[in-house]
N, C-alpha and C. Protein backbone atom coordinates (compact mmCIF):
# COMPACT_ATOMS: atom_id res chain seq x y z
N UNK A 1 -1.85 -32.37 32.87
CA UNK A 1 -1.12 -31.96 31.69
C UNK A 1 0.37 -32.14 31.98
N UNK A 2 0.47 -33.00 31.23
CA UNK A 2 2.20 -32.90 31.54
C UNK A 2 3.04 -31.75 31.57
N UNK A 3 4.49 -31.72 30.87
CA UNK A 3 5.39 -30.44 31.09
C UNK A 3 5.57 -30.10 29.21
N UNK A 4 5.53 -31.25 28.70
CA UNK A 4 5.61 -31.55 27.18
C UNK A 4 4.48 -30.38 26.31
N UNK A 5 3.54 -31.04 27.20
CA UNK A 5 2.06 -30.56 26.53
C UNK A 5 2.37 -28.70 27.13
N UNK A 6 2.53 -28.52 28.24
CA UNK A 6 2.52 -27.67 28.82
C UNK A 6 3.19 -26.53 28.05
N UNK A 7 4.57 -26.57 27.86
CA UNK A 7 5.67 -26.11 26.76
C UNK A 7 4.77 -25.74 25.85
N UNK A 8 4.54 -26.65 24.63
CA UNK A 8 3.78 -26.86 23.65
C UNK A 8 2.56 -25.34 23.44
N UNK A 9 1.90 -25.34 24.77
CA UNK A 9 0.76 -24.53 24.89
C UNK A 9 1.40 -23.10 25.01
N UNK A 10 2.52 -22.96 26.00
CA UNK A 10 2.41 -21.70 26.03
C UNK A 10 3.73 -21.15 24.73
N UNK A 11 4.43 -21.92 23.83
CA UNK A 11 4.22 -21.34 22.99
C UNK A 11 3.45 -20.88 21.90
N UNK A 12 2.58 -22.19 21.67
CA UNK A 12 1.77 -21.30 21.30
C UNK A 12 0.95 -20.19 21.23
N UNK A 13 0.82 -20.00 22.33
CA UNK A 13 0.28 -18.80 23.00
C UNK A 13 1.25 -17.43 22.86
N UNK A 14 2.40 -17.75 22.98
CA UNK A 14 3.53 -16.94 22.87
C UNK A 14 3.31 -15.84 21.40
N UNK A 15 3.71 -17.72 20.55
CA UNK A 15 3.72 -17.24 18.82
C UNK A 15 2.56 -16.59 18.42
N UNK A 16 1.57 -16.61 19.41
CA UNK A 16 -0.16 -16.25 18.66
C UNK A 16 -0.13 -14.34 18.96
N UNK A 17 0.56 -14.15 20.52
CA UNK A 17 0.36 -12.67 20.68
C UNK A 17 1.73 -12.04 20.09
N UNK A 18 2.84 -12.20 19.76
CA UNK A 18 3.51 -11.79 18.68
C UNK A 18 3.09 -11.46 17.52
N UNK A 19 2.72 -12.11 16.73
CA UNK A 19 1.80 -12.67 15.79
C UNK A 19 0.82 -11.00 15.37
N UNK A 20 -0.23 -11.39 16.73
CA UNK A 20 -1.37 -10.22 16.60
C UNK A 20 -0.86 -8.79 17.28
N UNK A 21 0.42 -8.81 17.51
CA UNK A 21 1.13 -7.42 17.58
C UNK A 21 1.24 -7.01 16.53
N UNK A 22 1.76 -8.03 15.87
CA UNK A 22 2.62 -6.84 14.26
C UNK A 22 1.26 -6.76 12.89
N UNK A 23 0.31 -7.36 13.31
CA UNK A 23 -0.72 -7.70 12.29
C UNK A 23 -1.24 -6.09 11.81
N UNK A 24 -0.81 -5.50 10.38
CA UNK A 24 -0.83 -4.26 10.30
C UNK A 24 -2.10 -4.22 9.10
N UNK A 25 -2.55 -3.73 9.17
CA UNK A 25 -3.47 -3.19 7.47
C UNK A 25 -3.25 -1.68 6.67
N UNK A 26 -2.95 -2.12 5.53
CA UNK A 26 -2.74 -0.51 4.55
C UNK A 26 -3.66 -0.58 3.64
N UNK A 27 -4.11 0.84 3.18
CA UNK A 27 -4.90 1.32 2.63
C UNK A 27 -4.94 2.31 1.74
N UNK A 28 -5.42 3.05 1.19
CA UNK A 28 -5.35 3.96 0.19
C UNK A 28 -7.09 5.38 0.64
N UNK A 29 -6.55 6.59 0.25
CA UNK A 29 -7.68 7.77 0.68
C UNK A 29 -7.40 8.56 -0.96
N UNK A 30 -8.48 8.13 -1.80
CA UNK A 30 -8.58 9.52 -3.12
C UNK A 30 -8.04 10.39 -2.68
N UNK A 31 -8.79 11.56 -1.37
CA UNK A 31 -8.68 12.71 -1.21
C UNK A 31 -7.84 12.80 -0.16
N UNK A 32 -7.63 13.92 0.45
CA UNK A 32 -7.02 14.10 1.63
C UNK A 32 -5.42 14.16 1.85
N UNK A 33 -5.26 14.37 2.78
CA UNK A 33 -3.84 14.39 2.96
C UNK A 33 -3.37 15.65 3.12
N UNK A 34 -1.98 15.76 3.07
CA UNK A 34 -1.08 17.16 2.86
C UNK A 34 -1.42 17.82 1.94
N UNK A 35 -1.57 17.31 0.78
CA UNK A 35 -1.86 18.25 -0.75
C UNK A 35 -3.50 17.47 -0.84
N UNK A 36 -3.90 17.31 -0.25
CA UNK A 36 -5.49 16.70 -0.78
C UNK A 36 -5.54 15.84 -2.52
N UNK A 37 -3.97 14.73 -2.16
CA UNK A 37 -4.28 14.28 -3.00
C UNK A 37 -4.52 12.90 -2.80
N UNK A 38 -4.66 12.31 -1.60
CA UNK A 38 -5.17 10.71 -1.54
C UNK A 38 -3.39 10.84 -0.18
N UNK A 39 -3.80 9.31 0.24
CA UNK A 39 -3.04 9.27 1.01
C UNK A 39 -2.92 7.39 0.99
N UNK A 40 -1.37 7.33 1.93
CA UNK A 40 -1.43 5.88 2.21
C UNK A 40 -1.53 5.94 3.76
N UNK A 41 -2.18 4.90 3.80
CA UNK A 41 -2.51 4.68 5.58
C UNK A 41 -2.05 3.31 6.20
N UNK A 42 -1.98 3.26 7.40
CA UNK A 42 -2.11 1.55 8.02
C UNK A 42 -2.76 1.88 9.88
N UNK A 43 -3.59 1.18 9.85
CA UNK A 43 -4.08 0.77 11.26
C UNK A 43 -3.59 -0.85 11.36
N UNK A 44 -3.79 -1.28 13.15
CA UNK A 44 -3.79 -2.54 13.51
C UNK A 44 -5.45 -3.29 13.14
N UNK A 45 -5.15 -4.54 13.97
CA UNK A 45 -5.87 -5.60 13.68
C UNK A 45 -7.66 -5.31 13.85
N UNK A 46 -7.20 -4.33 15.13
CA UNK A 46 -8.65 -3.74 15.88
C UNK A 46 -9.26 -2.15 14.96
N UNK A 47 -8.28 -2.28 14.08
CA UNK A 47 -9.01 -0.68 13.57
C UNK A 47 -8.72 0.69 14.45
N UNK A 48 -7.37 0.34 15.32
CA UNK A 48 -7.33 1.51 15.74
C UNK A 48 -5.31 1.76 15.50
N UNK A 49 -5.47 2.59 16.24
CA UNK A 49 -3.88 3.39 15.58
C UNK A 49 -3.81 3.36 14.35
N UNK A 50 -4.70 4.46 13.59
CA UNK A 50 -4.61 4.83 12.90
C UNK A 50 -3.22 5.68 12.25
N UNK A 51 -2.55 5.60 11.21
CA UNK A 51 -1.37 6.48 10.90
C UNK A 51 -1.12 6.53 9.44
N UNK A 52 -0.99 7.99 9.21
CA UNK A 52 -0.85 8.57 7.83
C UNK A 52 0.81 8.17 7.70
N UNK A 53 0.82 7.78 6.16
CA UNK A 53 2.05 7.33 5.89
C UNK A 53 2.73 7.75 4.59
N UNK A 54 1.77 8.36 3.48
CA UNK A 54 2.38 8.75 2.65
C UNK A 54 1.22 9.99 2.24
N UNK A 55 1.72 11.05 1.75
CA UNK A 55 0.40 12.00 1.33
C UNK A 55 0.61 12.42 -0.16
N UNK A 56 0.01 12.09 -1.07
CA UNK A 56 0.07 12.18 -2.50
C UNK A 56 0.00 13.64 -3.21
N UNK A 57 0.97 13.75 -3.91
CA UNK A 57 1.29 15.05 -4.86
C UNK A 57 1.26 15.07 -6.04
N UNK A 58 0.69 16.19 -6.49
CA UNK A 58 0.27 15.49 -7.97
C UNK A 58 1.68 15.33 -8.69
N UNK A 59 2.31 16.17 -8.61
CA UNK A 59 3.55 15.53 -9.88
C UNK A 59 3.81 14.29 -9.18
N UNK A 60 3.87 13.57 -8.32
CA UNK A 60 4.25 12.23 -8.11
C UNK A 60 3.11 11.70 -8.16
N UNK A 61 1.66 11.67 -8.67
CA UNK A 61 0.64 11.20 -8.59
C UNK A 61 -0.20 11.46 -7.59
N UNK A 62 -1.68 11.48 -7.87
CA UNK A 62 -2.46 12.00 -6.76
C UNK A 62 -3.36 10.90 -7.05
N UNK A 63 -4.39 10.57 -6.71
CA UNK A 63 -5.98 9.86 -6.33
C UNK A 63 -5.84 8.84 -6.54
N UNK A 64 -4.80 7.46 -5.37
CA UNK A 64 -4.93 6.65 -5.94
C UNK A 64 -6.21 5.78 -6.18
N UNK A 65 -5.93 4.86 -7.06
CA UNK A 65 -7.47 4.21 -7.27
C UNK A 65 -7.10 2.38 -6.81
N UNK A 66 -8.07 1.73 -6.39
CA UNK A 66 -8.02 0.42 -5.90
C UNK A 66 -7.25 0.04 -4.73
N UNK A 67 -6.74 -1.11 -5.02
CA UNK A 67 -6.18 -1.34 -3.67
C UNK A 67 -5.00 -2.26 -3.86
N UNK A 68 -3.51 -1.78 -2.44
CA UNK A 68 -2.30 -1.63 -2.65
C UNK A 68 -2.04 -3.15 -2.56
N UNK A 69 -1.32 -3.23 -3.77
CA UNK A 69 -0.62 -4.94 -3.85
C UNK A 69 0.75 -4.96 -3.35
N UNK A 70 0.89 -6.09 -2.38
CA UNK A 70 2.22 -5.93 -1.88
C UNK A 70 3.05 -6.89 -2.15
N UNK A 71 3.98 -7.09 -2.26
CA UNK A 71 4.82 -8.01 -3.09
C UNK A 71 6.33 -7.91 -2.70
N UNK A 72 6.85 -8.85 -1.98
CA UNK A 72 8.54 -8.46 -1.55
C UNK A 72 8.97 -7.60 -0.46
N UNK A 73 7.35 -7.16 0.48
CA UNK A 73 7.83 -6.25 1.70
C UNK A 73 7.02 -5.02 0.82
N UNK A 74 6.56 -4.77 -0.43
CA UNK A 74 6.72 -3.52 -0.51
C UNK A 74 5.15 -3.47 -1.15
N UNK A 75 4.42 -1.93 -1.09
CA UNK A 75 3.19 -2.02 -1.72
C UNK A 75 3.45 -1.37 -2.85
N UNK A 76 2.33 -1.68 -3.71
CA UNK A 76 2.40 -0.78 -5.21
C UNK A 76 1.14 -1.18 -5.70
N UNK A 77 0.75 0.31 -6.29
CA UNK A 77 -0.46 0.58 -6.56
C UNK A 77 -0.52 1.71 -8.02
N UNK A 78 -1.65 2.28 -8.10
CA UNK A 78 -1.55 3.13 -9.05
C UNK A 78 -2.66 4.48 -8.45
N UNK A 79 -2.21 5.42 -9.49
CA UNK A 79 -3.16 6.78 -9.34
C UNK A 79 -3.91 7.14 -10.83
N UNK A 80 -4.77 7.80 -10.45
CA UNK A 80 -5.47 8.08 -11.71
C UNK A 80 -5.31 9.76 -12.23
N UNK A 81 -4.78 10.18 -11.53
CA UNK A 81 -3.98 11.47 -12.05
C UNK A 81 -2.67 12.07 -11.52
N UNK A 82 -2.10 12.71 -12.01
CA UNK A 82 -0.69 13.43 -11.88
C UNK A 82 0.20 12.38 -12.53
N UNK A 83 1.98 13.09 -11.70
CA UNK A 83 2.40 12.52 -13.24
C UNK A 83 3.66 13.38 -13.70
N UNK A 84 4.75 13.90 -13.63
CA UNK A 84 5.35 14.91 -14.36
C UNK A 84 5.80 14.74 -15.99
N UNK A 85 4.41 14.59 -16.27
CA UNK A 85 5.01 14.27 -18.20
C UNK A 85 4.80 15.36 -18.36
N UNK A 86 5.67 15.56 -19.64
CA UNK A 86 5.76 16.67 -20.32
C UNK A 86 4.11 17.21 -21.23
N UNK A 87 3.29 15.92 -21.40
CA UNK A 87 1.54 16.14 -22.35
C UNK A 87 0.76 16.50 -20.57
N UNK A 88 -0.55 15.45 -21.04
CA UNK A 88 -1.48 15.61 -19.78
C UNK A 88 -1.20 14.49 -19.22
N UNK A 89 -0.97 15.01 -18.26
CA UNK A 89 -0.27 13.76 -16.87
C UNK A 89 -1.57 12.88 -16.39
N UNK A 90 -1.55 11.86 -16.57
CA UNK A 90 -2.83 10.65 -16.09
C UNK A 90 -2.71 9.33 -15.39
N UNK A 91 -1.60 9.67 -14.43
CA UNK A 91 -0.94 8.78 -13.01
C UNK A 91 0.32 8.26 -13.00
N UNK A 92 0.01 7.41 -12.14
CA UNK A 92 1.22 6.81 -12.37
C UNK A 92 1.11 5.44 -11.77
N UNK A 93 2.14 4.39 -11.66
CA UNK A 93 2.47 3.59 -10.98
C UNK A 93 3.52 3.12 -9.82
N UNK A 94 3.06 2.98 -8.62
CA UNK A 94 4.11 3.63 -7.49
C UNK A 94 4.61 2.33 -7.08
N UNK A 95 5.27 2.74 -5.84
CA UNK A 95 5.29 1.83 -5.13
C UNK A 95 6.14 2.51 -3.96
N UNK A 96 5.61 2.02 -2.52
CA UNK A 96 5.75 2.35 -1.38
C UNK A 96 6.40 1.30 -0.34
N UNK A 97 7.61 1.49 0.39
CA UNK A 97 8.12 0.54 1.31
C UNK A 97 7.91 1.15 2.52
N UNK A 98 7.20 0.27 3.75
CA UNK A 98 6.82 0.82 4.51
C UNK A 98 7.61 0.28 5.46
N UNK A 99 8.66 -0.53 4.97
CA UNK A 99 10.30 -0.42 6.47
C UNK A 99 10.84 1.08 6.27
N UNK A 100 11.07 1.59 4.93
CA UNK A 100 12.19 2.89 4.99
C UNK A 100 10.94 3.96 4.61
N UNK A 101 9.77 4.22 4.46
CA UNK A 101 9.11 4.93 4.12
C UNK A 101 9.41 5.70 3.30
N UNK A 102 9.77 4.96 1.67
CA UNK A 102 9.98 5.51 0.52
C UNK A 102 9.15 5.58 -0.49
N UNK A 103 8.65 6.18 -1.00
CA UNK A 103 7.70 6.48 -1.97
C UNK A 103 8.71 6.64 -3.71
N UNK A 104 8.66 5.57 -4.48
CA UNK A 104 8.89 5.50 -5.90
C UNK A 104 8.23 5.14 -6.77
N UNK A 105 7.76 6.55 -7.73
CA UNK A 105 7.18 6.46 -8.88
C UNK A 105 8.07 5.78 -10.02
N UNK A 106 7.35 4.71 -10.78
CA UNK A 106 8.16 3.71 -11.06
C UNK A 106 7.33 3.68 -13.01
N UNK A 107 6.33 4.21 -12.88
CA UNK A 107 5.87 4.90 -14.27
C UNK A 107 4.71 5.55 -14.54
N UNK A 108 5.15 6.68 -15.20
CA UNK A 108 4.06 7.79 -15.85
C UNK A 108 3.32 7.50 -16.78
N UNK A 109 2.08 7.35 -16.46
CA UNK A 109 1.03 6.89 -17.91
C UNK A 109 0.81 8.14 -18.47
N UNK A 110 0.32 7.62 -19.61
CA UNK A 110 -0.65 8.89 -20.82
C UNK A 110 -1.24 7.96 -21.45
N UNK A 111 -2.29 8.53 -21.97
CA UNK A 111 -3.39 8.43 -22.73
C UNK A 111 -2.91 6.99 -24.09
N UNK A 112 -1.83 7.85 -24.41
CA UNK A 112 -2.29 7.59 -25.80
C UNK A 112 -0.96 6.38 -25.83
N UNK A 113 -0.42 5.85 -24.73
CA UNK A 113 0.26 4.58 -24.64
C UNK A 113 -0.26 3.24 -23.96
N UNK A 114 -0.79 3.24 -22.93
CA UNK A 114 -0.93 1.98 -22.36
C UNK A 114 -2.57 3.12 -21.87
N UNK A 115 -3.04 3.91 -21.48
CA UNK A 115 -4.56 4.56 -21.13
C UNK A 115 -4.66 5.39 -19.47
N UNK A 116 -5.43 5.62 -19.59
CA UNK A 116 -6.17 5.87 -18.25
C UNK A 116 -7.00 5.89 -17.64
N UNK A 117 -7.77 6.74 -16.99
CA UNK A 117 -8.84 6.61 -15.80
C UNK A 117 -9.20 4.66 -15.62
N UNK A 118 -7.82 4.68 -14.48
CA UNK A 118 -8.04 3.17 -14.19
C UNK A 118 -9.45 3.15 -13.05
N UNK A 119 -9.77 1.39 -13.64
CA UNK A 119 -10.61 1.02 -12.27
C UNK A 119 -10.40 -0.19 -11.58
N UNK A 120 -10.37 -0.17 -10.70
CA UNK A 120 -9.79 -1.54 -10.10
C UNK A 120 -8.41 -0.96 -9.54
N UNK A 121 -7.64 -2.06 -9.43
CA UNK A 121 -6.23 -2.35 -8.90
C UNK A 121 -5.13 -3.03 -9.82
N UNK A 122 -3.99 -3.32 -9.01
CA UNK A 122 -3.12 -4.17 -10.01
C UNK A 122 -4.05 -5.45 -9.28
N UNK A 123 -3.04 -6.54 -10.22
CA UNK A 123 -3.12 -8.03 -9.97
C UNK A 123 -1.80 -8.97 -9.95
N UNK A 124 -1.56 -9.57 -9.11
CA UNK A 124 0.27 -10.18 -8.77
C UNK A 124 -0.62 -11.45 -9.86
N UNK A 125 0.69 -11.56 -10.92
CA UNK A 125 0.09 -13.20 -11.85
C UNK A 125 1.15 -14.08 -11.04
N UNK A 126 0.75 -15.56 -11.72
CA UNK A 126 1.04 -16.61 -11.02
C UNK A 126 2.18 -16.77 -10.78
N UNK A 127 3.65 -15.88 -11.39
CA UNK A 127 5.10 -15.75 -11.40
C UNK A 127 5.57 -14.79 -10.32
N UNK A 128 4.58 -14.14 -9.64
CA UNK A 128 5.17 -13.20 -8.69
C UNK A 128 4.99 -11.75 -8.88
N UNK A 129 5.17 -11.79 -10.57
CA UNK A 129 5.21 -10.51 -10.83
C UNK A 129 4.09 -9.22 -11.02
């Protein structure tokens, strides 16, 4: 093997365990948490180091439902209850940055405007948004 090829290999090797260091997964829990209202989570690649990252309240929304779309560094998802509206509070739409670990509720549903008891998740359309 030459020195060319050689180079070649051990960066790759380099770029591959960098790579599977930072390889993170997030998640979403209905229940649980600080207020037992759902939680955000992330473990590594192997399913372990586990770590609680956000714990859901109902005036900022509780149970989220589906699973967190991330978009620009940041996740966002929805809940199927809480809410601080002034009627019956029925979630919201968040969004979570997990460089500064900020949690922003970004809108309060009700019933009788856009609905509730979601199922599923969001969906990023073909513009990004």
């Amino acid at each position: 093997m030459n020195l060319r090829n050689l180079l070649i290999l051990v960066n790759l090797l380099i770029s591959y365990a960098l790579y599977a260091q930072t390889l993170t997964f997030w998640g979403m829990t209905m229940s649980g948490g600080v207020n037992n209202g759902g939680t955000i989570f992330s473990t590594d690649a192997n399913g372990d180091n586990h770590s609680l990252k956000y714990s859901f309240s109902f005036n900022d929304g509780s149970e989220p439902e589906g699973a967190l779309l991330e978009n620009n560094g940041k996740l966002y998802g929805i809940t199927n209850y809480g809410g601080n509206v002034s009627y019956e509070p029925r979630g919201v739409l968040f969004e979570y940055d997990p460089v500064t670990a900020i949690y922003t509720k970004k809108y309060n549903f009700d019933e009788a405007i856009i609905g509730y008891d979601f199922i599923g998740g969001l969906v990023e359309a073909g513009n990004g948004k």
